[in-house]
Protein backbone atom coordinates (compact mmCIF):
# COMPACT_ATOMS: atom_id res chain seq x y z
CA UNK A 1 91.75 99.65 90.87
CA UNK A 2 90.07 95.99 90.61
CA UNK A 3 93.17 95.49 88.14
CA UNK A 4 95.72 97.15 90.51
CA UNK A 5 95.36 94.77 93.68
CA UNK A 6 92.90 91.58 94.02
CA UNK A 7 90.29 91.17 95.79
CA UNK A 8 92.21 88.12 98.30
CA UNK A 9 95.24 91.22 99.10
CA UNK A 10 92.76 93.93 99.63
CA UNK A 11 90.88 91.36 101.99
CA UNK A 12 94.34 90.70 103.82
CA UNK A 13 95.53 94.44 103.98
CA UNK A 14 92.24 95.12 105.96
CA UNK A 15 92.41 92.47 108.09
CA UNK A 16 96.08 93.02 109.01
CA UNK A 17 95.71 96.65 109.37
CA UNK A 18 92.60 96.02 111.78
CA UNK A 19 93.93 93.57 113.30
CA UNK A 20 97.30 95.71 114.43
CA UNK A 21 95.12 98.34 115.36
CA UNK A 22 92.72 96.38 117.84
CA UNK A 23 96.68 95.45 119.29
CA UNK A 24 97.23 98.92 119.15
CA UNK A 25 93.90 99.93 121.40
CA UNK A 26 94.35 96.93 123.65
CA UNK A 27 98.06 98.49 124.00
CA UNK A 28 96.17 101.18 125.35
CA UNK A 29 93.56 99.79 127.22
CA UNK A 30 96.54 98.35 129.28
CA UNK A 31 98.49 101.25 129.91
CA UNK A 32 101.42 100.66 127.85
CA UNK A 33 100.79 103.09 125.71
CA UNK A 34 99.63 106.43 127.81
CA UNK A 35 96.03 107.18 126.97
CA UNK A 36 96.59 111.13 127.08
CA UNK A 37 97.92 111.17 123.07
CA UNK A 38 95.85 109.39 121.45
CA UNK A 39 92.30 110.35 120.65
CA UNK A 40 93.34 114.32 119.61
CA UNK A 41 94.40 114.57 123.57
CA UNK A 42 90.57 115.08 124.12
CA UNK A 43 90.23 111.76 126.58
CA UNK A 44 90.92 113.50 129.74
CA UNK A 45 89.89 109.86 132.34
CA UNK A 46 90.13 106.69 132.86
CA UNK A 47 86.33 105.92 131.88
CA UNK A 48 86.38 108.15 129.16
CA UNK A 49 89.78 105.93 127.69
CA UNK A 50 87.53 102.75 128.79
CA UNK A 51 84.65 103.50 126.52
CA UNK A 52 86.76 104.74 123.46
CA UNK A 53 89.22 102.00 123.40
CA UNK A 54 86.03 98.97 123.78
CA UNK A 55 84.17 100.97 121.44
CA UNK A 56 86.82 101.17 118.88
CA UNK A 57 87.54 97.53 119.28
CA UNK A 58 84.20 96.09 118.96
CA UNK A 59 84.28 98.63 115.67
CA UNK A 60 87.43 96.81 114.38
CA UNK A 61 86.13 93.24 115.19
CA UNK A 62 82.85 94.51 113.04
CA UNK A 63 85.11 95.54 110.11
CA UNK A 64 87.20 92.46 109.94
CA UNK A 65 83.98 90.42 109.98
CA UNK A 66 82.47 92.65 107.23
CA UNK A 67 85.22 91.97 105.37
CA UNK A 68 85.60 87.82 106.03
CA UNK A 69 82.09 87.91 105.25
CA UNK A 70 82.68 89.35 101.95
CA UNK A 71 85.13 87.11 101.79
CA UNK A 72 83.10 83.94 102.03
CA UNK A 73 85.47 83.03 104.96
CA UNK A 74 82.65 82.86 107.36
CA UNK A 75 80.57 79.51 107.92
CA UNK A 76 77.32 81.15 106.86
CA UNK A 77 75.75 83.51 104.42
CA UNK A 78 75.31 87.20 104.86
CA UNK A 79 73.59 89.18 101.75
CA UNK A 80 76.25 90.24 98.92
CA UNK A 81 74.09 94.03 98.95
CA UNK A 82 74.30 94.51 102.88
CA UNK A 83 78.14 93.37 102.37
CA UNK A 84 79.02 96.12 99.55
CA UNK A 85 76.52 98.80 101.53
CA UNK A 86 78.65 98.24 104.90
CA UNK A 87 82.38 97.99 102.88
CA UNK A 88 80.59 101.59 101.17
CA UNK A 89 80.84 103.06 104.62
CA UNK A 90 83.97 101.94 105.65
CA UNK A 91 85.00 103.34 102.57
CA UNK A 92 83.40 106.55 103.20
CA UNK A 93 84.05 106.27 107.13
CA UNK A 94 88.05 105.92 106.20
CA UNK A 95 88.11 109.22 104.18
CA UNK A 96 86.67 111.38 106.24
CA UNK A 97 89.30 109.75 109.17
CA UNK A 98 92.07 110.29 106.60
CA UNK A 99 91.41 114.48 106.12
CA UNK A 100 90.47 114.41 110.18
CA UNK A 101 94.58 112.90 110.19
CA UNK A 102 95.78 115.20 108.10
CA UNK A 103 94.12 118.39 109.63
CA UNK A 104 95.52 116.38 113.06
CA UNK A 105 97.38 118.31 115.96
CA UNK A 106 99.67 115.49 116.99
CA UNK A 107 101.98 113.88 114.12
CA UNK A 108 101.17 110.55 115.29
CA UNK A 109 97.70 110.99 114.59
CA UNK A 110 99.05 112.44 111.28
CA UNK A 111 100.90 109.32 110.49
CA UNK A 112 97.54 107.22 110.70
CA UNK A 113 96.49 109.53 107.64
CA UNK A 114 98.43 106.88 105.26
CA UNK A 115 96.57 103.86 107.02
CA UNK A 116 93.12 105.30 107.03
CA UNK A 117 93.72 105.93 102.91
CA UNK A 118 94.92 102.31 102.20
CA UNK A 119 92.07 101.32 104.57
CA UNK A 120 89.58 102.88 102.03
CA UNK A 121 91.36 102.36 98.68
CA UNK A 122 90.75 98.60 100.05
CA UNK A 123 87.22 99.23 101.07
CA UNK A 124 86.49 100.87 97.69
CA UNK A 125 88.54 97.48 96.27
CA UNK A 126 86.13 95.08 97.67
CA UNK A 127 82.67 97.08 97.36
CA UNK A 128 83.31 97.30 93.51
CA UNK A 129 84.17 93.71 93.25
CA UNK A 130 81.92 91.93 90.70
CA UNK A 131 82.87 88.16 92.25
């Protein structure tokens, strides 16, 4: 795959995808987009959509700086192994989201399946970089 896509589009695919999702959960934190069908239909209050959507976003700010780190686009070091260990779980956490999307009730949670693949075909794209 290292052949397929480089390193710098992988990096950008990531960070674009994150980044439209953190719009995404912000779109929900403000109401525009009802709460009740997202998260499987399983959030059933306000406090329950509160901790979800800040958790998720704090998760997504996490991932993009995972991946700027790896990246080199942060102003300070971070270890290369902790980098490729943390992109190994995305990787891994991405999967295991993709056949949750699949298996999904709601076909909007279905349609995430194709994000939460690219998502780790990029992850797996930067933790097997030899830069």
């Amino acid at each position: 795959m290292n052949k397929i896509i480089s390193a710098i589009a992988a990096a950008y695919t990531i960070t674009a995808i994150m980044a439209a999702t953190i719009i995404f959960h912000i779109l929900i934190l403000t109401g525009v987009i009802p709460y009740n069908i997202t998260w499987g239909g399983r959030l059933k209050t306000q406090q329950d959509m509160l901790r979800f959507e800040t958790t998720s976003i704090l998760i997504n700010i996490t991932m993009i700086l995972i991946v700027a780190a790896h990246m080199r686009w942060l102003p300070f070091y971070i270890d290369k192994r902790t980098i490729r260990i943390a992109l190994w779980l995305m990787a891994i956490m991405f999967l295991l989201n993709t056949v949750g999307n699949i298996i999904a009730a709601t076909a909007l949670e279905k349609t995430f399946g194709i994000l939460t693949l690219i998502l780790a075909l990029m992850c797996i794209r930067l933790a097997t970089d030899k830069e």
